[in-house]
C-alpha atoms as a PDB file:
ATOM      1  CA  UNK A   1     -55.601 214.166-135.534  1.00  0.00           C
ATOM      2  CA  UNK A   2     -54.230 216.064-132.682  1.00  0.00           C
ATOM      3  CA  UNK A   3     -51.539 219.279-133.122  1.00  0.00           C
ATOM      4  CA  UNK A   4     -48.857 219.657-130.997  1.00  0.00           C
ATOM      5  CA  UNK A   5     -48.220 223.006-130.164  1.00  0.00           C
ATOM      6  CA  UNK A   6     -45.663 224.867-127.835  1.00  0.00           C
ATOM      7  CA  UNK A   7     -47.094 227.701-125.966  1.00  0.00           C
ATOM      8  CA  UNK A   8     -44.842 229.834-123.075  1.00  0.00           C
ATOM      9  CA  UNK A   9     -47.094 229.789-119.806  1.00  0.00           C
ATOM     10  CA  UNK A  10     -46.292 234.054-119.020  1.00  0.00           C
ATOM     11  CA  UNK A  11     -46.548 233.572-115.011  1.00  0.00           C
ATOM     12  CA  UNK A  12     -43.919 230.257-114.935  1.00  0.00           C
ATOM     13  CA  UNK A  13     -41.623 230.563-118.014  1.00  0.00           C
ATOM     14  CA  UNK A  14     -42.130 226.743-118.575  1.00  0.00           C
ATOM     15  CA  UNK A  15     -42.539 225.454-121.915  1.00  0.00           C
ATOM     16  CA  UNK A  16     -46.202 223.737-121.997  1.00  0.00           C
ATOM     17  CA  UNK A  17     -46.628 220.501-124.492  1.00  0.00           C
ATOM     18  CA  UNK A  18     -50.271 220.032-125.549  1.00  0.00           C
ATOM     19  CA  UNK A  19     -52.940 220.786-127.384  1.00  0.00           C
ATOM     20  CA  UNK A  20     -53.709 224.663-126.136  1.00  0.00           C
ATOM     21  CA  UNK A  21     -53.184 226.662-123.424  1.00  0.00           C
ATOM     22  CA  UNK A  22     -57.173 226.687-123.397  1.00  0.00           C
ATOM     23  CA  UNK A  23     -57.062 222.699-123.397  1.00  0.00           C
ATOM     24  CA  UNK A  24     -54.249 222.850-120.567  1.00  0.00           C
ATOM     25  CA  UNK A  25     -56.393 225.563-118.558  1.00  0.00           C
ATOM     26  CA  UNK A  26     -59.258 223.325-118.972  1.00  0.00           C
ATOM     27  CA  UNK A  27     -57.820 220.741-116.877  1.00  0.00           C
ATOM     28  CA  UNK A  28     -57.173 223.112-113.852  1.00  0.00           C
ATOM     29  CA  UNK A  29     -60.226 222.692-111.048  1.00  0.00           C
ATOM     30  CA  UNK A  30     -61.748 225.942-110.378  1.00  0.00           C
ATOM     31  CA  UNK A  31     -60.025 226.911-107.045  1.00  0.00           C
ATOM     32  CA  UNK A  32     -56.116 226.887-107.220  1.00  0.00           C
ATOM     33  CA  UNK A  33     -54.609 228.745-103.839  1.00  0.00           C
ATOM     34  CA  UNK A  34     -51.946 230.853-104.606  1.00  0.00           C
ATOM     35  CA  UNK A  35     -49.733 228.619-102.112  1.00  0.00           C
ATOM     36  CA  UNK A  36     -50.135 225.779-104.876  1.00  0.00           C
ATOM     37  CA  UNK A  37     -49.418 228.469-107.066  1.00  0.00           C
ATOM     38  CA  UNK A  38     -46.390 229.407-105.655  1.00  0.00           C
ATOM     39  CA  UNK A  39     -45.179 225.508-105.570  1.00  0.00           C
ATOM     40  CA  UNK A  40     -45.657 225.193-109.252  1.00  0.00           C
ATOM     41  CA  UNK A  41     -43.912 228.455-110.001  1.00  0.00           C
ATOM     42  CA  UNK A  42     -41.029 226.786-107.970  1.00  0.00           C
ATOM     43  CA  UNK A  43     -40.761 223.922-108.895  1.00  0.00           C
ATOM     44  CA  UNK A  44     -40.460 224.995-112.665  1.00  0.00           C
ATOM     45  CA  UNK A  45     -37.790 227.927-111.587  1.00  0.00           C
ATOM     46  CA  UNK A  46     -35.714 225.020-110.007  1.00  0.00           C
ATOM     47  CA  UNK A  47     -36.056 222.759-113.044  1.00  0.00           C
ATOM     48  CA  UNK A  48     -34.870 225.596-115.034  1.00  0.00           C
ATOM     49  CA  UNK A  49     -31.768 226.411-113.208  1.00  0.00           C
ATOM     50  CA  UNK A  50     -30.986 222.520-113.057  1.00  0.00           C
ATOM     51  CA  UNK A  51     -31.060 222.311-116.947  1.00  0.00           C
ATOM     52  CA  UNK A  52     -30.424 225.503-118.167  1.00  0.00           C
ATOM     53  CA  UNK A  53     -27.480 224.742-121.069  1.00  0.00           C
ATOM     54  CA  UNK A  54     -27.871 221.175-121.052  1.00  0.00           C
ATOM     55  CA  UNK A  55     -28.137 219.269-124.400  1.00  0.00           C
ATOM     56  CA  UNK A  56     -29.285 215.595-123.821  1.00  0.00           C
ATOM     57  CA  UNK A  57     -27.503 213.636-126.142  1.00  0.00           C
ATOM     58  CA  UNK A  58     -27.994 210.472-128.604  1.00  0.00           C
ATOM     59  CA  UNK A  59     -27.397 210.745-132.118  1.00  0.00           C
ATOM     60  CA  UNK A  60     -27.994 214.296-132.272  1.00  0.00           C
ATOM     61  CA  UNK A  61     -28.106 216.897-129.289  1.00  0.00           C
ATOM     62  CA  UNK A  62     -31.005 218.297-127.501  1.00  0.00           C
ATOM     63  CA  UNK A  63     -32.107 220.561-124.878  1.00  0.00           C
ATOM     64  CA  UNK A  64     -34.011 219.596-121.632  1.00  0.00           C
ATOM     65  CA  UNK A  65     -37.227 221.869-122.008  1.00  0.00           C
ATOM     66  CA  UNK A  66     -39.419 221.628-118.548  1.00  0.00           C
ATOM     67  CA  UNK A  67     -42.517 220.937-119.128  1.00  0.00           C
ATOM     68  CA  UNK A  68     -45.953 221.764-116.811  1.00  0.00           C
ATOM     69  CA  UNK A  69     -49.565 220.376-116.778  1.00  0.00           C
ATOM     70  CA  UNK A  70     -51.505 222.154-114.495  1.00  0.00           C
ATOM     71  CA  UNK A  71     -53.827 219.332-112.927  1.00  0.00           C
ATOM     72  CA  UNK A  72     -54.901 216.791-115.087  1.00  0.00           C
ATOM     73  CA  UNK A  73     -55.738 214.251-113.134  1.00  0.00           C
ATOM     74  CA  UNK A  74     -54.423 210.854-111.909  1.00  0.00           C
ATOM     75  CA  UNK A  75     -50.986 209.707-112.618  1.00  0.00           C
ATOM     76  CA  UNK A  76     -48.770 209.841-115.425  1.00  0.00           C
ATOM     77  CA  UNK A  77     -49.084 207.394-117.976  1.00  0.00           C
ATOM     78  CA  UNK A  78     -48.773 206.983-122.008  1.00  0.00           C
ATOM     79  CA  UNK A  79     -52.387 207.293-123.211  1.00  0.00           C
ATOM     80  CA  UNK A  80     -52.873 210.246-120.912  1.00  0.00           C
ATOM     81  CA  UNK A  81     -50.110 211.579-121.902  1.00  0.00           C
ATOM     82  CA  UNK A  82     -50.515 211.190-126.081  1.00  0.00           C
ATOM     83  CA  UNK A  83     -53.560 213.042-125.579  1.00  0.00           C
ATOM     84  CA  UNK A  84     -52.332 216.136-124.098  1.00  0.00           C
ATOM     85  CA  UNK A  85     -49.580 216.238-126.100  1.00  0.00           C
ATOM     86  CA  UNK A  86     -51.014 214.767-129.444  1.00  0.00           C
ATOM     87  CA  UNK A  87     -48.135 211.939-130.017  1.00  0.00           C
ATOM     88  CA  UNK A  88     -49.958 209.053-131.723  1.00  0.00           C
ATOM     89  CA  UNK A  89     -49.947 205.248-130.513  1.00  0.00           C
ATOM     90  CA  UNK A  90     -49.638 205.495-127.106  1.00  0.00           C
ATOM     91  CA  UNK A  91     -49.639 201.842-126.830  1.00  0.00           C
ATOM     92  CA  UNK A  92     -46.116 201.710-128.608  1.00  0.00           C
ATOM     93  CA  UNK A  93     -44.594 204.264-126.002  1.00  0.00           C
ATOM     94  CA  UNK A  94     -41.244 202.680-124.285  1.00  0.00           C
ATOM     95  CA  UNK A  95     -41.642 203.492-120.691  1.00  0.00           C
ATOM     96  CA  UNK A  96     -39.248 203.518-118.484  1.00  0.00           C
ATOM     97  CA  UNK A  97     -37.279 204.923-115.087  1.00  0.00           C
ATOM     98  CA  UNK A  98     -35.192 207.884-114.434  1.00  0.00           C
ATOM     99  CA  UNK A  99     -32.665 206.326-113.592  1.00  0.00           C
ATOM    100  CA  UNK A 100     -32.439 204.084-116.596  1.00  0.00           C
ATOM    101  CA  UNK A 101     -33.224 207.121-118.777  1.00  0.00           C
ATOM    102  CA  UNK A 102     -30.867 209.133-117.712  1.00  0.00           C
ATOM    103  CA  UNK A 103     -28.008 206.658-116.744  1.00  0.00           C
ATOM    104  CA  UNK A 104     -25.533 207.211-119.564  1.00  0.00           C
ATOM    105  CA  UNK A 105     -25.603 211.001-119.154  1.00  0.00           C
ATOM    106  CA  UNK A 106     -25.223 210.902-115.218  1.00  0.00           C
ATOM    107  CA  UNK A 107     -22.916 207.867-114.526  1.00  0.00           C
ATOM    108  CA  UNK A 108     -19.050 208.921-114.093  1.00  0.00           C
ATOM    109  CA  UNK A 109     -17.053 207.153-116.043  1.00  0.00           C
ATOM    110  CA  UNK A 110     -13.117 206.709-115.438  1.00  0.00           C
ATOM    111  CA  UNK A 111     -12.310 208.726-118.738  1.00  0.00           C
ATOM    112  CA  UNK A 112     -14.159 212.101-118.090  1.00  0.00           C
ATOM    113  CA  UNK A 113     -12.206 215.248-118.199  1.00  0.00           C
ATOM    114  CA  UNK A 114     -13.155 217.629-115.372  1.00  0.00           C
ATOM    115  CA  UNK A 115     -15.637 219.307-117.984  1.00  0.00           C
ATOM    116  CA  UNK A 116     -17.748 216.183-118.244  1.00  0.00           C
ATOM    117  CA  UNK A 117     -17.730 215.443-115.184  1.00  0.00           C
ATOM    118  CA  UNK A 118     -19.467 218.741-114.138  1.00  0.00           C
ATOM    119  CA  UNK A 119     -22.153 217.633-116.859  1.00  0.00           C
ATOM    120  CA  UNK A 120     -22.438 214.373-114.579  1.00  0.00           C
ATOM    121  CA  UNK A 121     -23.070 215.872-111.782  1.00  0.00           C
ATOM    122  CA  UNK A 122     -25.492 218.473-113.248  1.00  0.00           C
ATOM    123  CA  UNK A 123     -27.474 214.783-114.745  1.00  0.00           C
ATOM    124  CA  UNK A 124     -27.443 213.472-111.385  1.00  0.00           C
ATOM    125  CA  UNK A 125     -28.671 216.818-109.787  1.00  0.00           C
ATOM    126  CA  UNK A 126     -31.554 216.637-112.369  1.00  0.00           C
ATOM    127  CA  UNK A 127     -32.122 213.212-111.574  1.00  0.00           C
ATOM    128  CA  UNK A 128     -32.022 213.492-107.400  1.00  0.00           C
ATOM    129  CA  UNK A 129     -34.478 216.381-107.768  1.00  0.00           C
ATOM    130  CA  UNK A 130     -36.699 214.359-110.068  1.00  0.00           C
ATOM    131  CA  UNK A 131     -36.913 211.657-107.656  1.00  0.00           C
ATOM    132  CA  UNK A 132     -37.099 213.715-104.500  1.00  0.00           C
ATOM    133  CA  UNK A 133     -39.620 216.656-104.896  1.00  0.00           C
ATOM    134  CA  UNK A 134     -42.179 214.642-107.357  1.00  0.00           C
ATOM    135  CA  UNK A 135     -43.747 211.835-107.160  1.00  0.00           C
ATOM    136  CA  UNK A 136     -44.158 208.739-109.352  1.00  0.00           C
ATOM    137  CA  UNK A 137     -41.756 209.769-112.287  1.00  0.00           C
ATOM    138  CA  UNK A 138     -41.493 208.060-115.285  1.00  0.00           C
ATOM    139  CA  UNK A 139     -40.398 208.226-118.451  1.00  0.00           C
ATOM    140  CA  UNK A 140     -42.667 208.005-122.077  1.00  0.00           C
ATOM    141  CA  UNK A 141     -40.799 207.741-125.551  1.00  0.00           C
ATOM    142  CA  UNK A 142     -42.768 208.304-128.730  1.00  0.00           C
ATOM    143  CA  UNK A 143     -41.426 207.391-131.579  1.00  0.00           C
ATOM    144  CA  UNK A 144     -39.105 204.980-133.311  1.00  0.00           C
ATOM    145  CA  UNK A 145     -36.414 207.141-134.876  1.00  0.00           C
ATOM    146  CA  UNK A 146     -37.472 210.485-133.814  1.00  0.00           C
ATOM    147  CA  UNK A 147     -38.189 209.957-130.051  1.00  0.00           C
ATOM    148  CA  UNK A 148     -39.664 212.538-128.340  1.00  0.00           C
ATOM    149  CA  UNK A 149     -39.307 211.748-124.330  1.00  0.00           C
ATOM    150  CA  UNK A 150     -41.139 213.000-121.820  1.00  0.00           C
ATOM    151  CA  UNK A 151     -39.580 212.834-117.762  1.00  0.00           C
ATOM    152  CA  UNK A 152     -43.394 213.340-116.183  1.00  0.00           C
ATOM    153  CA  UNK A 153     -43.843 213.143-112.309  1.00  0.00           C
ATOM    154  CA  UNK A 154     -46.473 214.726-109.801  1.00  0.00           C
ATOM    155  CA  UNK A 155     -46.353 217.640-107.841  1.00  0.00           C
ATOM    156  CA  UNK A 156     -48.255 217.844-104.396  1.00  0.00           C
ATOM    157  CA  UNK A 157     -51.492 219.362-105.618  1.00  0.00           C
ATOM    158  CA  UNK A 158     -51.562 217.195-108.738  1.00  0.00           C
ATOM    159  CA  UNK A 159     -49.724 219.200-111.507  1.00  0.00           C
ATOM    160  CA  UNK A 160     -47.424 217.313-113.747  1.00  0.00           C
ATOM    161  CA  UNK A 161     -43.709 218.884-114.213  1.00  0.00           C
ATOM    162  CA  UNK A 162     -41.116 217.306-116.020  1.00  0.00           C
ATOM    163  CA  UNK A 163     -38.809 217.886-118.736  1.00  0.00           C
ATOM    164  CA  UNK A 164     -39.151 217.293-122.739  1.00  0.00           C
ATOM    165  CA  UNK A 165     -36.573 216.266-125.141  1.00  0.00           C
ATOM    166  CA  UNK A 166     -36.077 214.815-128.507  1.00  0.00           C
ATOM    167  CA  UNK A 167     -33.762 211.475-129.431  1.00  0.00           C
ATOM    168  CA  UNK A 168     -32.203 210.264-132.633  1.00  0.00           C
ATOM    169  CA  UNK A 169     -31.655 206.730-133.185  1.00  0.00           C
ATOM    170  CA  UNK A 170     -31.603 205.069-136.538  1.00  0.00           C
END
């Protein structure tokens, strides 16, 4: 069975979901320019800022970590994505869109006071940048009652960024 373990990648800040920072190196190709480099380091910076403070909420409240795989290969999807990050059955992961993911948290609603609706328009900041600087994004939930949710898309030179974050529902 695979581990999950959290490591901090030193040159980014991001937090890094998988099995190693050996198995996550393993899966960059041998030549990465430092303008790809550079990319990476800001798109992660921006994805930072963007969530920095925000809890995503269901029955309990979580933070929006970001999340980086440096190249490994193809698109996003749930088996690919179990393995790297050791969540077992991919074949039961929900998937879904941003914009259905995040709708609750970045829909105004008539009854905000002018501190939610800050929070609203931080969600839809997250979810405009999500949609606009990576490509095919998508959303993977693990779990039944303890969901852990992964927002994955693709950068230019192949890296997957996204954000992490845990859901209650019982």
């Amino acid at each position: 069975m695979l581990k999950r373990s959290w490591t901090v990648a030193p040159s980014v800040g991001a937090v890094l979901f998988g099995l190693t920072t050996d198995a996550m190196a393993a899966t960059a190709p041998a030549r990465v320019t430092h303008a790809s480099m550079a990319l990476r380091d800001e798109l992660v910076r921006d994805l930072e800022r963007l969530t920095e403070g925000l809890l995503f909420m269901s029955e309990s409240d979580f933070p929006l970590a970001v999340v980086l795989w440096r190249q490994p290969g193809g698109n996003p999807n749930a088996r690919r994505l179990a393995a790297l990050t050791g969540e077992p059955h991919p074949d039961l992961a929900q998937v879904m869109t941003v914009d259905e993911f995040f709708a609750n948290a970045a829909t105004p609603r008539p009854w905000h006071d002018a501190e939610e609706q800050t929070i609203v328009r931080r969600y839809a900041g997250v979810v405009h940048f999500l949609k606009t600087r990576l490509t095919g994004v998508r959303v993977f939930r693990f779990g039944r009652i303890t969901i852990h949710a992964y927002v994955v898309g693709t950068t230019r030179n192949g890296d997957w960024i996204g954000l992490a974050t845990t859901q209650i529902e019982t």
